[in-house]
PDB file of N, CA and C in Angstrom:
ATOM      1  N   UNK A   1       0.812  -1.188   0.000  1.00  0.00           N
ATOM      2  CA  UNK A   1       0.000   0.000   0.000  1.00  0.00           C
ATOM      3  C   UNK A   1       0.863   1.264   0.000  1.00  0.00           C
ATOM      4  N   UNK A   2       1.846   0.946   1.076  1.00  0.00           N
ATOM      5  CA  UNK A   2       2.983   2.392   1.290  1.00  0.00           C
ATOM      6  C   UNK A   2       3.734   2.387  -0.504  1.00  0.00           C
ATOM      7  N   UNK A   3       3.589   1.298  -0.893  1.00  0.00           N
ATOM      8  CA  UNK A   3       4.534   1.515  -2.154  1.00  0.00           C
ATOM      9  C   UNK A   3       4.259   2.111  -3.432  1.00  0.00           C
ATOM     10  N   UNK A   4       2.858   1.434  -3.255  1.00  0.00           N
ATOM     11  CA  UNK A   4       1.689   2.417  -4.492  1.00  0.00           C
ATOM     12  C   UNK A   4       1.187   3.375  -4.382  1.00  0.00           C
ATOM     13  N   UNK A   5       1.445   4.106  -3.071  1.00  0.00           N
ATOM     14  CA  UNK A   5       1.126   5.536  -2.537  1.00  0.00           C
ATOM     15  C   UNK A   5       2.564   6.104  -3.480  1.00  0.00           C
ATOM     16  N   UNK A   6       3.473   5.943  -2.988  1.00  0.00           N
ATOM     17  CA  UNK A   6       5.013   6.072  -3.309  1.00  0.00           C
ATOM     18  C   UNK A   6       5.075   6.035  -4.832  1.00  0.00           C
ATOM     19  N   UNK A   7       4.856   5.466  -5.233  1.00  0.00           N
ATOM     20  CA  UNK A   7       4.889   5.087  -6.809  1.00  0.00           C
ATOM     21  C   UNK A   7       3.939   6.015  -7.858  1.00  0.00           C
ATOM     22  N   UNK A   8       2.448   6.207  -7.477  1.00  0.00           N
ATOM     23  CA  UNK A   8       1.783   7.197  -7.602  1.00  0.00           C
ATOM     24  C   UNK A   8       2.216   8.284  -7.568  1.00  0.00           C
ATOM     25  N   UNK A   9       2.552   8.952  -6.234  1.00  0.00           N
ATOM     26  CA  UNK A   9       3.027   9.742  -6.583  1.00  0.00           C
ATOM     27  C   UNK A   9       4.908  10.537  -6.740  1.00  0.00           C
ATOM     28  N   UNK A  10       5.448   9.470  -7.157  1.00  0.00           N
ATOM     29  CA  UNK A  10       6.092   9.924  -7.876  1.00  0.00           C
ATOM     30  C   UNK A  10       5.797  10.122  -9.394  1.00  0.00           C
ATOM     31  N   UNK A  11       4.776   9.398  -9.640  1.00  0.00           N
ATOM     32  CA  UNK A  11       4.529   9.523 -11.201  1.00  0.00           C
ATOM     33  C   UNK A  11       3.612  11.228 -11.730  1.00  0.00           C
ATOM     34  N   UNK A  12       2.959  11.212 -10.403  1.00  0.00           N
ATOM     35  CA  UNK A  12       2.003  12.739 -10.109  1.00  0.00           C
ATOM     36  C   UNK A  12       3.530  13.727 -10.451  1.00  0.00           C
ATOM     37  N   UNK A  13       4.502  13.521  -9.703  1.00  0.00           N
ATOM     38  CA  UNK A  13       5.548  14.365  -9.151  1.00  0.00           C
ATOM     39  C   UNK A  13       6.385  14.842 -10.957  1.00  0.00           C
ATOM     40  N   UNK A  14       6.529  13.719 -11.123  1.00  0.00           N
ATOM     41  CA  UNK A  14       7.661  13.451 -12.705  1.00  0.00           C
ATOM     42  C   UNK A  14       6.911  13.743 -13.620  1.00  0.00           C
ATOM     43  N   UNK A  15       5.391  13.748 -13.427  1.00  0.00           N
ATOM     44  CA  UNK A  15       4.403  14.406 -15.076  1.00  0.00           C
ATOM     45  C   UNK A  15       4.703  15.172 -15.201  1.00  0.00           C
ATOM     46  N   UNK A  16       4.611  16.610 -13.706  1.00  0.00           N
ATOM     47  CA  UNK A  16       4.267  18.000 -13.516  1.00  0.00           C
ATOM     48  C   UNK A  16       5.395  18.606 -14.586  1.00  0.00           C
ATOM     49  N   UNK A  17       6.321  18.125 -14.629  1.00  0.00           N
ATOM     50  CA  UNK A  17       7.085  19.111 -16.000  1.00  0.00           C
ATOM     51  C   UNK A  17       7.044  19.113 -17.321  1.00  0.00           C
ATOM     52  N   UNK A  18       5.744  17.841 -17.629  1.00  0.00           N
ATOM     53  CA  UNK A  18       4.989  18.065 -19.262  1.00  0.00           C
ATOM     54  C   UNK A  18       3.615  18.873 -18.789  1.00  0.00           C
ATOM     55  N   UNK A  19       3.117  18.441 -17.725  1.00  0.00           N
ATOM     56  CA  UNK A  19       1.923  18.943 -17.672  1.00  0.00           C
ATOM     57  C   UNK A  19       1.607  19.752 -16.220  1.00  0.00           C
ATOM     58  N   UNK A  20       1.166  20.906 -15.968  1.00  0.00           N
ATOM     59  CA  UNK A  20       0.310  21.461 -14.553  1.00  0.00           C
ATOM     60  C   UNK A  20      -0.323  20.690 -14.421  1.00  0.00           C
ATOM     61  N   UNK A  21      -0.552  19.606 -13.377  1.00  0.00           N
ATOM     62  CA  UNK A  21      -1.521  19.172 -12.992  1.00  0.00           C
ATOM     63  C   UNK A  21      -1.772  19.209 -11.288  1.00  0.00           C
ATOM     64  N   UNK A  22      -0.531  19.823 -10.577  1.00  0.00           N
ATOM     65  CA  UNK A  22      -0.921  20.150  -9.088  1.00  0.00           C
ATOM     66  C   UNK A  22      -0.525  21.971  -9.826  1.00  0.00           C
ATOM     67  N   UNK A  23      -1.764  22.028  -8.058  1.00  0.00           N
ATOM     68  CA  UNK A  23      -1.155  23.861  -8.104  1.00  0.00           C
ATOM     69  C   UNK A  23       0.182  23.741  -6.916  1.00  0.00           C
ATOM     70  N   UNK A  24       0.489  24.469  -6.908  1.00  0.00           N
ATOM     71  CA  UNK A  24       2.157  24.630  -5.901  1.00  0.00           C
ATOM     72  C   UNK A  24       2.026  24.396  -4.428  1.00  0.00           C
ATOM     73  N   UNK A  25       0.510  24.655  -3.775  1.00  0.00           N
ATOM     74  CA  UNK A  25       0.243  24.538  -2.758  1.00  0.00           C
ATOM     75  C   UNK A  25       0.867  22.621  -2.618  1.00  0.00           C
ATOM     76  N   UNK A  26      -0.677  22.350  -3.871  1.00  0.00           N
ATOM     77  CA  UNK A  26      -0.746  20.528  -3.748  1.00  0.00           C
ATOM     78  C   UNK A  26       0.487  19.811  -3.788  1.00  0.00           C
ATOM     79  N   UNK A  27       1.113  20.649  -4.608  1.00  0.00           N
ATOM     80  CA  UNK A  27       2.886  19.915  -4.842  1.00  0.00           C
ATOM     81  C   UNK A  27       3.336  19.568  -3.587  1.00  0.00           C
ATOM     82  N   UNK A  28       3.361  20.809  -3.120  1.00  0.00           N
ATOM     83  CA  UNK A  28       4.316  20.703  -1.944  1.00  0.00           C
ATOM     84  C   UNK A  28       3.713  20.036  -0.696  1.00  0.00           C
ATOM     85  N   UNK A  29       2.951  19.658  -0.919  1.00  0.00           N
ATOM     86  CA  UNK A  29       1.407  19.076   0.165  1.00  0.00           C
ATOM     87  C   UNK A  29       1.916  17.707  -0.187  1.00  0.00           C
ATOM     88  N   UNK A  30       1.660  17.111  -1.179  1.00  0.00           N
ATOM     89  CA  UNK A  30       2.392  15.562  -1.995  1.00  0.00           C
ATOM     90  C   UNK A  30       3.798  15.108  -2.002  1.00  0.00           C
ATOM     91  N   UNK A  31       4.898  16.102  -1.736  1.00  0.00           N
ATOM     92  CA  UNK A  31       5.968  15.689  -2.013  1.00  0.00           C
ATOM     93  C   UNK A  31       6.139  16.359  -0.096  1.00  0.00           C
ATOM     94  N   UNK A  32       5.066  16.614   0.550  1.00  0.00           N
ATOM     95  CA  UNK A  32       5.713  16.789   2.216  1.00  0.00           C
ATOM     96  C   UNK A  32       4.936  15.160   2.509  1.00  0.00           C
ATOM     97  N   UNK A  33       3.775  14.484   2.002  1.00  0.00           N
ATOM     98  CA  UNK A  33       3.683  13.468   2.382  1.00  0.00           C
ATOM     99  C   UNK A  33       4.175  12.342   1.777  1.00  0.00           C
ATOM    100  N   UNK A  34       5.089  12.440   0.607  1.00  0.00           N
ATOM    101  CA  UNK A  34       5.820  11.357   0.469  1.00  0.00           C
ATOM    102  C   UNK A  34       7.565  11.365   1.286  1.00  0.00           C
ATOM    103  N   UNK A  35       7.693  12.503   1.754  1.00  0.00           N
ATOM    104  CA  UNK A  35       9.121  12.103   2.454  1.00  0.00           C
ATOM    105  C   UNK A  35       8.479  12.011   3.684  1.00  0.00           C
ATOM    106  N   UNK A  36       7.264  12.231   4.631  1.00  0.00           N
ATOM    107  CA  UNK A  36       6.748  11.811   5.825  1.00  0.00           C
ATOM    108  C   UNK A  36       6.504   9.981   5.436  1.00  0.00           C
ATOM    109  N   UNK A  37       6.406   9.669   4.337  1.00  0.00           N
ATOM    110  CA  UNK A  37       6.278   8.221   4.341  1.00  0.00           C
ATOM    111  C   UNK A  37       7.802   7.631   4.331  1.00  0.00           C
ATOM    112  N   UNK A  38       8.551   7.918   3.384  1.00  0.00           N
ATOM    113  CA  UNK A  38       9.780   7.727   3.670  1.00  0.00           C
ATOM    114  C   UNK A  38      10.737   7.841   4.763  1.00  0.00           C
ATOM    115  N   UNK A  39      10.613   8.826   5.268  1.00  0.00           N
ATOM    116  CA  UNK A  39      11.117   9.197   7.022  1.00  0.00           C
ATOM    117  C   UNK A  39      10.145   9.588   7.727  1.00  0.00           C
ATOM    118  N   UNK A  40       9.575   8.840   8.634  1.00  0.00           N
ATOM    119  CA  UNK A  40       8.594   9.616   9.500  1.00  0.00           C
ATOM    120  C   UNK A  40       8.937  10.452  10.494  1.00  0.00           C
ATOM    121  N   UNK A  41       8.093  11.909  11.118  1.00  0.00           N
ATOM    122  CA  UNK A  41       8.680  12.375  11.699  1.00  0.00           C
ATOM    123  C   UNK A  41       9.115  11.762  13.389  1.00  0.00           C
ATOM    124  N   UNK A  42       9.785  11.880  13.850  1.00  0.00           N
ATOM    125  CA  UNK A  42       9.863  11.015  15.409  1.00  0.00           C
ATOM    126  C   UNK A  42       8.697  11.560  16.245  1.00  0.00           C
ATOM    127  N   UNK A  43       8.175  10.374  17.097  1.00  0.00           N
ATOM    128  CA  UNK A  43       6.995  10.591  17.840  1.00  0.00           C
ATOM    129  C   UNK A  43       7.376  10.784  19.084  1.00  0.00           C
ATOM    130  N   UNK A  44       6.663  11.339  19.676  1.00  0.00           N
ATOM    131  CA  UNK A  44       7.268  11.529  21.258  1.00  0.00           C
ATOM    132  C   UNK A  44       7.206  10.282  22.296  1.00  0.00           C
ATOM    133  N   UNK A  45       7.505   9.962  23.017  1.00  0.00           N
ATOM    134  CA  UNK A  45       7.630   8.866  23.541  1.00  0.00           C
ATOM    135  C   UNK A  45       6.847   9.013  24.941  1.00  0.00           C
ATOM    136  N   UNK A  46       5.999   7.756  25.066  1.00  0.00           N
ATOM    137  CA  UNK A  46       4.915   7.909  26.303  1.00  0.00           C
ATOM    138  C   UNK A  46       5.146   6.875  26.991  1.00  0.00           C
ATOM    139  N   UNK A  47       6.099   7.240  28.324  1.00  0.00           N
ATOM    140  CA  UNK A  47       7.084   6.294  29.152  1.00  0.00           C
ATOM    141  C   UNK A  47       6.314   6.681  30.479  1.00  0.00           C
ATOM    142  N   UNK A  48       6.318   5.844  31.341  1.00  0.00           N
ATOM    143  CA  UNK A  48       5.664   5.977  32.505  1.00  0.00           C
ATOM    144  C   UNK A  48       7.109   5.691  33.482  1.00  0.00           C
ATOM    145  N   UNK A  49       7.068   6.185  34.047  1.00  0.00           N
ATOM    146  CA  UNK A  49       8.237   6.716  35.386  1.00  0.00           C
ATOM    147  C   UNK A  49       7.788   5.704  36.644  1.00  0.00           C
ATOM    148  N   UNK A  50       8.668   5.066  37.408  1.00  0.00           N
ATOM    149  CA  UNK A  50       8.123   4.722  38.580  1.00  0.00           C
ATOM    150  C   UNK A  50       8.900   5.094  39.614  1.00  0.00           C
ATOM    151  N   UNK A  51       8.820   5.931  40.456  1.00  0.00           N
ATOM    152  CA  UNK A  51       8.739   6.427  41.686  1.00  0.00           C
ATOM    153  C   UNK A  51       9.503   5.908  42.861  1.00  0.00           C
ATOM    154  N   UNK A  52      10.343   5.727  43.686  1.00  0.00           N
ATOM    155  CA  UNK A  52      10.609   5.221  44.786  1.00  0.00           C
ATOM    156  C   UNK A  52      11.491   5.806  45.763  1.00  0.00           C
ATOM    157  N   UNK A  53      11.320   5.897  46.687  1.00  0.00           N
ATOM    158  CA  UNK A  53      12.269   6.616  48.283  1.00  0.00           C
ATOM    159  C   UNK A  53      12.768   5.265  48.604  1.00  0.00           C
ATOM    160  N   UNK A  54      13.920   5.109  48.811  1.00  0.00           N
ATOM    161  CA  UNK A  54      14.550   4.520  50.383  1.00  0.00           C
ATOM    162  C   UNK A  54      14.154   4.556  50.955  1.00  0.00           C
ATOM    163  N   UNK A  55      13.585   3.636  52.289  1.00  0.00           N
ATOM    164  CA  UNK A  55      12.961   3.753  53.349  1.00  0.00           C
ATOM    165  C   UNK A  55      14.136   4.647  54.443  1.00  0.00           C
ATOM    166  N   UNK A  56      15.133   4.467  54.216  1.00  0.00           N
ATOM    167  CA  UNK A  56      16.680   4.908  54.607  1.00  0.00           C
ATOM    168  C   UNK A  56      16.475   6.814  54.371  1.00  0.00           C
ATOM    169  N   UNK A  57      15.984   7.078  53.819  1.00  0.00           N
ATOM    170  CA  UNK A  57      15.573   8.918  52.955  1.00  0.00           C
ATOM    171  C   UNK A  57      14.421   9.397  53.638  1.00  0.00           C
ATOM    172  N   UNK A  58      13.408   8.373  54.508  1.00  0.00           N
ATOM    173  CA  UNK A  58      11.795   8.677  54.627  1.00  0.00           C
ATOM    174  C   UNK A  58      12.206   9.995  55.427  1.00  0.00           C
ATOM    175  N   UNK A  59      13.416  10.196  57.042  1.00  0.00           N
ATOM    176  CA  UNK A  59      13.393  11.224  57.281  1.00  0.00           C
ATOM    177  C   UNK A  59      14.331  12.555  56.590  1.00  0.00           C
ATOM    178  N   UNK A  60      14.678  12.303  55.886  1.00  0.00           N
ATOM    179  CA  UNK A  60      15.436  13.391  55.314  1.00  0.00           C
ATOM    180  C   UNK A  60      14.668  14.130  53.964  1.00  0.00           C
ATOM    181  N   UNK A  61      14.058  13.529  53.716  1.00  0.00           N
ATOM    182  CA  UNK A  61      12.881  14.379  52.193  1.00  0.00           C
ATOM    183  C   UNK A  61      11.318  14.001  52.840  1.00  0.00           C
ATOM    184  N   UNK A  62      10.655  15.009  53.159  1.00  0.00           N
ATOM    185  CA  UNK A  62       9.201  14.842  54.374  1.00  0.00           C
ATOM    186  C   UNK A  62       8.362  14.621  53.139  1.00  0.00           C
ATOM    187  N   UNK A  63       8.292  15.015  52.206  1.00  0.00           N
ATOM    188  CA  UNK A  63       7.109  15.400  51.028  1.00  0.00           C
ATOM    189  C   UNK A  63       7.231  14.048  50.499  1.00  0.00           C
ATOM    190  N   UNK A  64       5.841  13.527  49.876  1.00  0.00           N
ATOM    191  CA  UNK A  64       5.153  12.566  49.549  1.00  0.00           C
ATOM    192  C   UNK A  64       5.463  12.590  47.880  1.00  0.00           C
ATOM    193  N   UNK A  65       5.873  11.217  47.229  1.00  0.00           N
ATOM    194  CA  UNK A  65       5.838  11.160  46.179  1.00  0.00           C
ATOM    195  C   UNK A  65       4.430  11.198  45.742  1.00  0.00           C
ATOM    196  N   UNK A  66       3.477  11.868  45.006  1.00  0.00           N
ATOM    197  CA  UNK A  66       2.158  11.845  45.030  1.00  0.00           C
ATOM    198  C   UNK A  66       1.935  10.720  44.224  1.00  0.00           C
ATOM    199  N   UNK A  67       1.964  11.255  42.937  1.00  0.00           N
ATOM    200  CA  UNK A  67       1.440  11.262  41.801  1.00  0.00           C
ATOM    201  C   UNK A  67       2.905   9.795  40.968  1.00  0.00           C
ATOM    202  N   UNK A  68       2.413   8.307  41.344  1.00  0.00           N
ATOM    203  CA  UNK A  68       3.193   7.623  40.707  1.00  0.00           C
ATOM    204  C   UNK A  68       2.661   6.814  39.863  1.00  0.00           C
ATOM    205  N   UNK A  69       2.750   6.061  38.971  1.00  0.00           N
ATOM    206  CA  UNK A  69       3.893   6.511  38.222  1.00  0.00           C
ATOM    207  C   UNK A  69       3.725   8.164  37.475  1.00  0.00           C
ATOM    208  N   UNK A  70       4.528   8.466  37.044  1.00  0.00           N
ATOM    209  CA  UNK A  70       4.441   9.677  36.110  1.00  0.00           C
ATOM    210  C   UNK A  70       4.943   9.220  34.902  1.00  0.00           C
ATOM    211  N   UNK A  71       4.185  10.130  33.822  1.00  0.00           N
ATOM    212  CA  UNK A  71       4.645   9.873  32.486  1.00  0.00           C
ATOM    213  C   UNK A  71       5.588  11.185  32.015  1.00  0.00           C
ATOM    214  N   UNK A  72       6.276  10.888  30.753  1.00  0.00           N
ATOM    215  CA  UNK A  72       7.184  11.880  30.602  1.00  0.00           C
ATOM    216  C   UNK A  72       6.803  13.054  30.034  1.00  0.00           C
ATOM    217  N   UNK A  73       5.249  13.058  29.585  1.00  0.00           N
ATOM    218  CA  UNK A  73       4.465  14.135  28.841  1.00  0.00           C
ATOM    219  C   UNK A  73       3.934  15.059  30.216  1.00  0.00           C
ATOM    220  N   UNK A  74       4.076  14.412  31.730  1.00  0.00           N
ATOM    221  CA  UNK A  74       3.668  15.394  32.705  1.00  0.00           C
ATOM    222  C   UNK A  74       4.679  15.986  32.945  1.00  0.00           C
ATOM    223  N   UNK A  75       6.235  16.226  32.636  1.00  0.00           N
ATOM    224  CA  UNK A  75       7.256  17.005  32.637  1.00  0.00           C
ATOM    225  C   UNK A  75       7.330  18.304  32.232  1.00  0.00           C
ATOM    226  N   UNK A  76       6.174  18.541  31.083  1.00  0.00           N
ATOM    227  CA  UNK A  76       6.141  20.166  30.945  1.00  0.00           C
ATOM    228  C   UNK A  76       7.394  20.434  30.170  1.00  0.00           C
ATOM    229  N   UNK A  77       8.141  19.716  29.329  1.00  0.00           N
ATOM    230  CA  UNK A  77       9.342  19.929  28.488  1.00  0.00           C
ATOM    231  C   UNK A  77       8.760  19.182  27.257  1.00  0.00           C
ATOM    232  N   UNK A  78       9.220  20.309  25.975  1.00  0.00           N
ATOM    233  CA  UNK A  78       9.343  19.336  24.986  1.00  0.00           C
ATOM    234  C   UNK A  78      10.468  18.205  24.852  1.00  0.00           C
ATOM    235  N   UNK A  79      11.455  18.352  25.166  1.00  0.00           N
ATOM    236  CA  UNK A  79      12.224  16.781  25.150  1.00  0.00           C
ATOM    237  C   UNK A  79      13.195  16.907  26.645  1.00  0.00           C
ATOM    238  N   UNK A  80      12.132  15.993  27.729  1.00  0.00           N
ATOM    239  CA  UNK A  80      12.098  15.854  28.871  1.00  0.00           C
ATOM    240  C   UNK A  80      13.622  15.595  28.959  1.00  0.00           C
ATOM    241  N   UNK A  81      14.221  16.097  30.387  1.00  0.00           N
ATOM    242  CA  UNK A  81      15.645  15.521  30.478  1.00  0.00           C
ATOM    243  C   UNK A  81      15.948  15.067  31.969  1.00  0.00           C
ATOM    244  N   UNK A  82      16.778  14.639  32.205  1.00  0.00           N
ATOM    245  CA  UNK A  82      17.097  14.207  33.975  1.00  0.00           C
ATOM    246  C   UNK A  82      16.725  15.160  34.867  1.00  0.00           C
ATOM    247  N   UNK A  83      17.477  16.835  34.395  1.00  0.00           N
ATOM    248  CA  UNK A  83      16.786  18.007  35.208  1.00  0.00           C
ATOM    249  C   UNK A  83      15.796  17.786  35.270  1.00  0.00           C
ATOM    250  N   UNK A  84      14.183  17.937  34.380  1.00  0.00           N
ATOM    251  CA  UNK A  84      13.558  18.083  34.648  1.00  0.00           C
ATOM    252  C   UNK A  84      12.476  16.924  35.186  1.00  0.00           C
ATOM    253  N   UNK A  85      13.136  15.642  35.354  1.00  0.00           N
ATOM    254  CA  UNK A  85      12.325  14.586  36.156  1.00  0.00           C
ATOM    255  C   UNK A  85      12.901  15.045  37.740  1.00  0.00           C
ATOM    256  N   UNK A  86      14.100  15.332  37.713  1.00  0.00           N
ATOM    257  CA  UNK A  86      14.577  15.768  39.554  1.00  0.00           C
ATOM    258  C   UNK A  86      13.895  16.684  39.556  1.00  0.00           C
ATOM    259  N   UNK A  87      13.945  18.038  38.769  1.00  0.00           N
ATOM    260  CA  UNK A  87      12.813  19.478  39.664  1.00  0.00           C
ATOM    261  C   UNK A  87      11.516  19.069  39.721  1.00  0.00           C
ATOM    262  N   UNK A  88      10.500  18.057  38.632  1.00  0.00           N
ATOM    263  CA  UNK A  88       9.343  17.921  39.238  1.00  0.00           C
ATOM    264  C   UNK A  88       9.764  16.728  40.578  1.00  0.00           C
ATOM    265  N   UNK A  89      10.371  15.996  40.685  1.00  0.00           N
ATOM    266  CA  UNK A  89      10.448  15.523  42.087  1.00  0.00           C
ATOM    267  C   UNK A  89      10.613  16.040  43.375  1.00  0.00           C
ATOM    268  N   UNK A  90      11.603  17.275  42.715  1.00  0.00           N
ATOM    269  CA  UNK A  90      11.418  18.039  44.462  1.00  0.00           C
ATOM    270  C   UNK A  90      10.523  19.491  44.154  1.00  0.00           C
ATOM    271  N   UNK A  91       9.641  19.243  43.521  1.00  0.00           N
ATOM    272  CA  UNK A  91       8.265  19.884  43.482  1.00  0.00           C
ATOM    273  C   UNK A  91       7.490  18.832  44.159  1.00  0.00           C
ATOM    274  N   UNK A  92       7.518  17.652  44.099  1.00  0.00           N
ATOM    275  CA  UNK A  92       6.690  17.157  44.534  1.00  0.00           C
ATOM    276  C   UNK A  92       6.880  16.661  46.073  1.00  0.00           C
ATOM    277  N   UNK A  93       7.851  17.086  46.482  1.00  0.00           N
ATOM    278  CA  UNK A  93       8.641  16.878  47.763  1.00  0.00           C
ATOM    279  C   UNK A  93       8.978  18.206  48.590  1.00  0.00           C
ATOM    280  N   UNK A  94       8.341  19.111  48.018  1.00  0.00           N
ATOM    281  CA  UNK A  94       8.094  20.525  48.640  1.00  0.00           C
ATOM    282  C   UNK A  94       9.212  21.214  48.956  1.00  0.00           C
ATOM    283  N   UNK A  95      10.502  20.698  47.638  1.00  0.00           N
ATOM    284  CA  UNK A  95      11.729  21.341  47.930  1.00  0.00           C
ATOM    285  C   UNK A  95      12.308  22.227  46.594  1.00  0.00           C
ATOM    286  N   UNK A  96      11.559  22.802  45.881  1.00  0.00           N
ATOM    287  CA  UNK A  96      12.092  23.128  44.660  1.00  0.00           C
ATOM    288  C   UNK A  96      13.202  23.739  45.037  1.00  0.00           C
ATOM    289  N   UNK A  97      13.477  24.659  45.496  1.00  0.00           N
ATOM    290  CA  UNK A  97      14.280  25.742  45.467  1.00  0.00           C
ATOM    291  C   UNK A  97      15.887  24.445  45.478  1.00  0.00           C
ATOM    292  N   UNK A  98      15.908  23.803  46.155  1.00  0.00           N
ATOM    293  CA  UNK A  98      17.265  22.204  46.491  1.00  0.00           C
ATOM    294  C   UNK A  98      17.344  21.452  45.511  1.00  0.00           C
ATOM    295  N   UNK A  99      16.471  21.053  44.348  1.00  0.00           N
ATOM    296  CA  UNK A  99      16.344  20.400  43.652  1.00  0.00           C
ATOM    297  C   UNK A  99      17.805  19.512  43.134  1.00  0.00           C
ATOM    298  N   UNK A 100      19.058  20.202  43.540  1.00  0.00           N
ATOM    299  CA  UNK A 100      19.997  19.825  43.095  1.00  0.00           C
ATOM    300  C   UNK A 100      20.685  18.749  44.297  1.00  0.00           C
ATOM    301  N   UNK A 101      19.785  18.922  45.226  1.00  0.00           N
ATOM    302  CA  UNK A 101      20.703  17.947  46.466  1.00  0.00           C
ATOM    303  C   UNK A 101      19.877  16.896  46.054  1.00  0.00           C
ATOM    304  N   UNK A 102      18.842  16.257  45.248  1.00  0.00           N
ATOM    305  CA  UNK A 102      18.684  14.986  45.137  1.00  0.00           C
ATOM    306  C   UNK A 102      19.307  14.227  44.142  1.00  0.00           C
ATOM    307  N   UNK A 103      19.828  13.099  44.470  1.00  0.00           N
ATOM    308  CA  UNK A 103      20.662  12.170  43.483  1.00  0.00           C
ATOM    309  C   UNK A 103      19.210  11.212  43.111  1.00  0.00           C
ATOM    310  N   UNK A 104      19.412  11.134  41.790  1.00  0.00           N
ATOM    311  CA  UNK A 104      18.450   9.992  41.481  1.00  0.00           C
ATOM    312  C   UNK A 104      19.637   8.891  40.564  1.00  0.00           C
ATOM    313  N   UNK A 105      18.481   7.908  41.505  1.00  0.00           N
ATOM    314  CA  UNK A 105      19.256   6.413  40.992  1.00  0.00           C
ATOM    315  C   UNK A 105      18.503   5.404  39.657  1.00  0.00           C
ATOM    316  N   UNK A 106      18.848   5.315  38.689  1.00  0.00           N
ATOM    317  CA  UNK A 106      17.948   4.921  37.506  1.00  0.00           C
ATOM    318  C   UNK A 106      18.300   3.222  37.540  1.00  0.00           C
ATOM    319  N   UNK A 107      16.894   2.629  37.537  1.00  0.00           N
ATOM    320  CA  UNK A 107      17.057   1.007  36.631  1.00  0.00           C
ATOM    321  C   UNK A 107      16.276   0.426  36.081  1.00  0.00           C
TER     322      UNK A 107
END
């Protein structure tokens, strides 16, 4: 199906210089959805986070992990990064302003 889309219109694409048959808008409308078939654009990724304290940490960070798991679209970044999974954590731990004294451990 992807190939006879592809094939089509390249043949739409290779007429247009015997004949007008797109207006410039459609061209460029046809030849933006044949390189979206060829390379698609990257999708964002919908990862769910899971959450955990040391029982060893319970007195040293008082604030409640609320909200677990979290996904990476509740980060409020277009391309989420380590900063911003630690500052919403010590947002959620009622420490923004420290955000840098928490070490997070990934596995």
């Amino acid at each position: 199906r992807r190939r006879l889309f592809l094939r089509a219109g390249m043949r739409i694409l290779s007429s247009q210089n015997n004949h007008n048959l797109l207006l410039p808008g459609s061209r460029h409308s046809l030849l933006q959805s044949l390189c979206h078939m060829v390379l698609p654009p990257p999708q964002r990724l919908h990862l769910k986070i899971f959450l955990r304290r040391a029982p060893s940490q319970e007195e040293f960070f008082r604030g409640s992990l609320t909200k677990n798991p979290i996904t990476l679209s509740s980060l409020n970044s277009p391309d989420p990064l380590v900063s911003d999974l630690r500052q919403h954590i010590a947002s959620d731990l009622q420490m923004s302003d420290s955000a840098e004294l928490l070490e997070l451990l990934v596995a």
